[in-house]
N, C-alpha and C. Protein backbone atom coordinates (compact mmCIF):
# COMPACT_ATOMS: atom_id res chain seq x y z
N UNK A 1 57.33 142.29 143.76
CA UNK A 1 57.19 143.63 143.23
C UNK A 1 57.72 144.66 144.22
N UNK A 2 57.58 144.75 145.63
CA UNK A 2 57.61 145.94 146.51
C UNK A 2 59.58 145.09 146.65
N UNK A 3 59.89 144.02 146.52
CA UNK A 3 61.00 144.37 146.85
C UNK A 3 61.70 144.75 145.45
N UNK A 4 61.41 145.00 144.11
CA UNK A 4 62.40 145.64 142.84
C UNK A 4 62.26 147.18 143.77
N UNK A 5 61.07 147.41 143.97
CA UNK A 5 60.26 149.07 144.28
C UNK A 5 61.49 149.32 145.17
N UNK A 6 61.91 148.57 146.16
CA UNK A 6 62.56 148.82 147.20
C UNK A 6 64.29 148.84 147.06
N UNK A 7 64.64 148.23 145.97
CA UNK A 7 66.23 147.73 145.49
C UNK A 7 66.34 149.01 144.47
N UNK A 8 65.23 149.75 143.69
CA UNK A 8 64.91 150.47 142.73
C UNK A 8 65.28 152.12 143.79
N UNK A 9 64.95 152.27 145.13
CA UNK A 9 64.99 153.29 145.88
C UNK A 9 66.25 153.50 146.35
N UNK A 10 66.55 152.30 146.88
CA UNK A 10 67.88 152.07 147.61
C UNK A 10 69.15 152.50 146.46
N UNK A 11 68.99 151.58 145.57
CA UNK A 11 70.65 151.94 144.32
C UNK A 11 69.92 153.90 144.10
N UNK A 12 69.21 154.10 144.00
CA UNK A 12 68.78 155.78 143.79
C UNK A 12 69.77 156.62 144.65
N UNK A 13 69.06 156.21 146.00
CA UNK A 13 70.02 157.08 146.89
C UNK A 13 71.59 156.91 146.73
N UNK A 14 71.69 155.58 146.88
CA UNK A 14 73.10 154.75 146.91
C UNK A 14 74.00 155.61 146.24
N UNK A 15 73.51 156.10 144.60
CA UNK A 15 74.49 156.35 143.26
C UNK A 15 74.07 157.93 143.87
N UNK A 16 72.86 158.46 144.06
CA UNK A 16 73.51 160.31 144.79
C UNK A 16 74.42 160.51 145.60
N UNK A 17 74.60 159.62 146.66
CA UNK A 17 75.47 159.80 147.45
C UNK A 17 76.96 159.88 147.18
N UNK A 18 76.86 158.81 146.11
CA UNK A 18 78.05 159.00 145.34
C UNK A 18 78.58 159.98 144.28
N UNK A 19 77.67 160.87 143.94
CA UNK A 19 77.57 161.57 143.19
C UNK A 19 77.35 160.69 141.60
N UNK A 20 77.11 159.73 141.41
CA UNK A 20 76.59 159.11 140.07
C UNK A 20 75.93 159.17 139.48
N UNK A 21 76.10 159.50 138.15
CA UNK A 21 74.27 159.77 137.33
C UNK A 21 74.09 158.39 136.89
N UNK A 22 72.97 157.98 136.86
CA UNK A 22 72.56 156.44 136.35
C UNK A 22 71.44 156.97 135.38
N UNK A 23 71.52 155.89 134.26
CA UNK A 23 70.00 155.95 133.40
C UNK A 23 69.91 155.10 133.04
N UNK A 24 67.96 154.46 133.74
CA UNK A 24 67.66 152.94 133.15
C UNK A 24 67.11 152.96 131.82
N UNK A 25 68.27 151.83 131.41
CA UNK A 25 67.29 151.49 130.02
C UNK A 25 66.25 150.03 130.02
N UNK A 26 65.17 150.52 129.65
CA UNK A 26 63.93 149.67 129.42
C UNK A 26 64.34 148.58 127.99
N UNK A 27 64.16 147.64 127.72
CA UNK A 27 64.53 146.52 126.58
C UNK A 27 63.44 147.36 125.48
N UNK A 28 62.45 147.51 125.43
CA UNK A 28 61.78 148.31 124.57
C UNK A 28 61.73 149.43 124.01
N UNK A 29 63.01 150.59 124.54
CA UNK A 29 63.65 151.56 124.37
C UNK A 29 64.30 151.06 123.31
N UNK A 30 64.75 150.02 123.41
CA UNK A 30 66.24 149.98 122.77
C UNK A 30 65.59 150.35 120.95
N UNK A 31 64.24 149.99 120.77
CA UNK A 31 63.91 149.41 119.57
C UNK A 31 64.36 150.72 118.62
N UNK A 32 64.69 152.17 119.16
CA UNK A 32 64.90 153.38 118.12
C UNK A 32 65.25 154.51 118.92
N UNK A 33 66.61 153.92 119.18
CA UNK A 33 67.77 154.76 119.53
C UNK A 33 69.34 154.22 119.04
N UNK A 34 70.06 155.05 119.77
CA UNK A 34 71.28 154.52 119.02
C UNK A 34 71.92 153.50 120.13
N UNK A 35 71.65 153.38 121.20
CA UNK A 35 72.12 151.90 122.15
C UNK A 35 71.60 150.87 121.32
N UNK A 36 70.77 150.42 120.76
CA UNK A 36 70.70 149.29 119.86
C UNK A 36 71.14 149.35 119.23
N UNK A 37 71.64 150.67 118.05
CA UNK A 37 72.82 150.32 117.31
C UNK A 37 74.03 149.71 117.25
N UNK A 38 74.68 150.76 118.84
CA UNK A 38 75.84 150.19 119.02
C UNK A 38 75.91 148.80 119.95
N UNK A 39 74.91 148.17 120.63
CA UNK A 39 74.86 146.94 120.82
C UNK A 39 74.96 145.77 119.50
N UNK A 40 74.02 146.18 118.94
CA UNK A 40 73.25 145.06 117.80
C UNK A 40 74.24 145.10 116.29
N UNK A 41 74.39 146.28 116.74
CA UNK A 41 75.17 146.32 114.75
C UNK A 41 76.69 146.43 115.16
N UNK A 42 76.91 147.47 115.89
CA UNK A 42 78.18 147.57 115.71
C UNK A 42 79.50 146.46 116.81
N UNK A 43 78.70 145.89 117.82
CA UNK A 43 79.80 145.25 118.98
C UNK A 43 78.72 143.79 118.81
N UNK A 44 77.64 143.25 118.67
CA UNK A 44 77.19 141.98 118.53
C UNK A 44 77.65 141.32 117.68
N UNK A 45 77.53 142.22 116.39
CA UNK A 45 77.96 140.98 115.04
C UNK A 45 79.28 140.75 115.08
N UNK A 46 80.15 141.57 115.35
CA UNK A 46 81.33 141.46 115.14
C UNK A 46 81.67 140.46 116.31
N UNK A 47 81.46 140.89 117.46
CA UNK A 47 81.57 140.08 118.54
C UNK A 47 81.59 138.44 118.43
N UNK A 48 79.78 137.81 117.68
CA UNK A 48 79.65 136.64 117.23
C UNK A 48 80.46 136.71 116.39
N UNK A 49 80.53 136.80 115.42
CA UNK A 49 81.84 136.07 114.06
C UNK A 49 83.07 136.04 114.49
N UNK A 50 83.87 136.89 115.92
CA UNK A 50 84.70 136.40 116.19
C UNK A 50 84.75 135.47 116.93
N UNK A 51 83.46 134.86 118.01
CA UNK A 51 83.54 133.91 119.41
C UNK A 51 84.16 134.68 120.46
N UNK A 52 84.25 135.78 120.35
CA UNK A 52 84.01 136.33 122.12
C UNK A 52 83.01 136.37 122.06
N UNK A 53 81.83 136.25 122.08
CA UNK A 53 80.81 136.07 122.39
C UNK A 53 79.92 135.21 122.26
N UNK A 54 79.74 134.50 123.17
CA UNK A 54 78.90 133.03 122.66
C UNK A 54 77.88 132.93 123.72
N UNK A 55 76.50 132.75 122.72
CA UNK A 55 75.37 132.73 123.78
C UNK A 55 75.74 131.42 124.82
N UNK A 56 75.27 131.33 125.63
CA UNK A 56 75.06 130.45 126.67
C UNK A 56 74.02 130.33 127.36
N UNK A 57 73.51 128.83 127.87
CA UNK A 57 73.63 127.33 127.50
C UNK A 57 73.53 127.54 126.16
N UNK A 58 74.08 126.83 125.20
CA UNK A 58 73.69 126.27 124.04
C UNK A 58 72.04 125.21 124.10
N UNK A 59 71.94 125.52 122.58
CA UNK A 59 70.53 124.87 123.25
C UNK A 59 70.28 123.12 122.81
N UNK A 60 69.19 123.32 123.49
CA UNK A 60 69.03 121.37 123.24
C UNK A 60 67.96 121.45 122.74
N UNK A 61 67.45 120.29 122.02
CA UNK A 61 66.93 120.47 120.85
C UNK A 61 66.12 118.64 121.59
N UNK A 62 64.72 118.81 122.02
CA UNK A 62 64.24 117.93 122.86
C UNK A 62 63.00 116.87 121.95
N UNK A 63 62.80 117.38 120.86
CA UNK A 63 62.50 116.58 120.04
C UNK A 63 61.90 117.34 118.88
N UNK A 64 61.30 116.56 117.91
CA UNK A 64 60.45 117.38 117.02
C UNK A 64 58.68 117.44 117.33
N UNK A 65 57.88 118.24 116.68
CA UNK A 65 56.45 118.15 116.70
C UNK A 65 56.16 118.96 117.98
N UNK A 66 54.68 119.34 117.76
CA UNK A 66 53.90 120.36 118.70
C UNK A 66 54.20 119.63 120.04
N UNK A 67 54.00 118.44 120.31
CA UNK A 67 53.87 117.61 121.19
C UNK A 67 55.16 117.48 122.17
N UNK A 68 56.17 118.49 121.58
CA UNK A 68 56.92 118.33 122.49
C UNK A 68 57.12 119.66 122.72
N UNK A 69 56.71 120.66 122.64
CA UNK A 69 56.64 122.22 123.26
C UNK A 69 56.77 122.32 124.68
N UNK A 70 55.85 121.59 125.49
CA UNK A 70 55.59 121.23 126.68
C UNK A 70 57.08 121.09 127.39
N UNK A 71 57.75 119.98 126.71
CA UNK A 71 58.75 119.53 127.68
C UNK A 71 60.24 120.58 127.27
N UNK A 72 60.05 120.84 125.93
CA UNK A 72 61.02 122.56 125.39
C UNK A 72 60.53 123.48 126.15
N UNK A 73 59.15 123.78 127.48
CA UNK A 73 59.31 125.15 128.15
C UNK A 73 59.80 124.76 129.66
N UNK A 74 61.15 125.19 129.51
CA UNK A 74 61.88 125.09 131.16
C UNK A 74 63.06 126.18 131.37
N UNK A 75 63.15 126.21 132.16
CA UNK A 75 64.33 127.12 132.62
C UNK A 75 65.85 126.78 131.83
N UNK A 76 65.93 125.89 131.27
CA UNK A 76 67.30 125.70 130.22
C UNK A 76 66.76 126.44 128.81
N UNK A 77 67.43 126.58 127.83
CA UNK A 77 67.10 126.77 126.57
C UNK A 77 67.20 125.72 126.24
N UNK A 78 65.67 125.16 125.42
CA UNK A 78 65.49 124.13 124.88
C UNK A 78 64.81 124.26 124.02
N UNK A 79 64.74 123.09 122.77
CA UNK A 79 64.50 123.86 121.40
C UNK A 79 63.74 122.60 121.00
N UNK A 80 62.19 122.60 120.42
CA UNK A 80 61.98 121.58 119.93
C UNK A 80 61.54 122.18 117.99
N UNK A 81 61.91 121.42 117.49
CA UNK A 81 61.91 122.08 115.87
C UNK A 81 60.63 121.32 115.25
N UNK A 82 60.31 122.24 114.12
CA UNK A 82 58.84 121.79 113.82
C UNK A 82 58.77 121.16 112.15
């Protein structure tokens, strides 16, 4: 935590010095403004249906049933279907 606090101070000064305006966006912002628009509607979809854009890892798919949730939570995307 004290080192975001500290990387969070540092790029502050960093971008005045430069004269830069910066503005963070929070993922929960996005839900009703127009940056989710133009992410989500207007440059995502189009983006996917052409393949410049392709999520990555693709996912793996580690078995079926509750019983395998466990071994679907890891640092890869892994998918167990129910």
């Amino acid at each position: 935590m004290g080192g975001m606090v500290w990387w969070n101070v540092k790029v502050a000064f960093m971008i005045k010095a430069k004269g830069v305006k910066a503005k963070f966006i929070f993922g929960s912002s996005l839900v009703n403004n127009e940056v989710s628009t133009i992410i989500y509607r207007d440059f995502l979809t189009q983006a996917l249906a052409e393949g410049s854009f392709v999520p990555s890892p693709g996912p793996l798919v580690v078995g079926k049933g509750l019983e395998k949730i466990q071994e679907a939570l890891s640092a890869r995307k892994v998918v167990a279907t129910l």
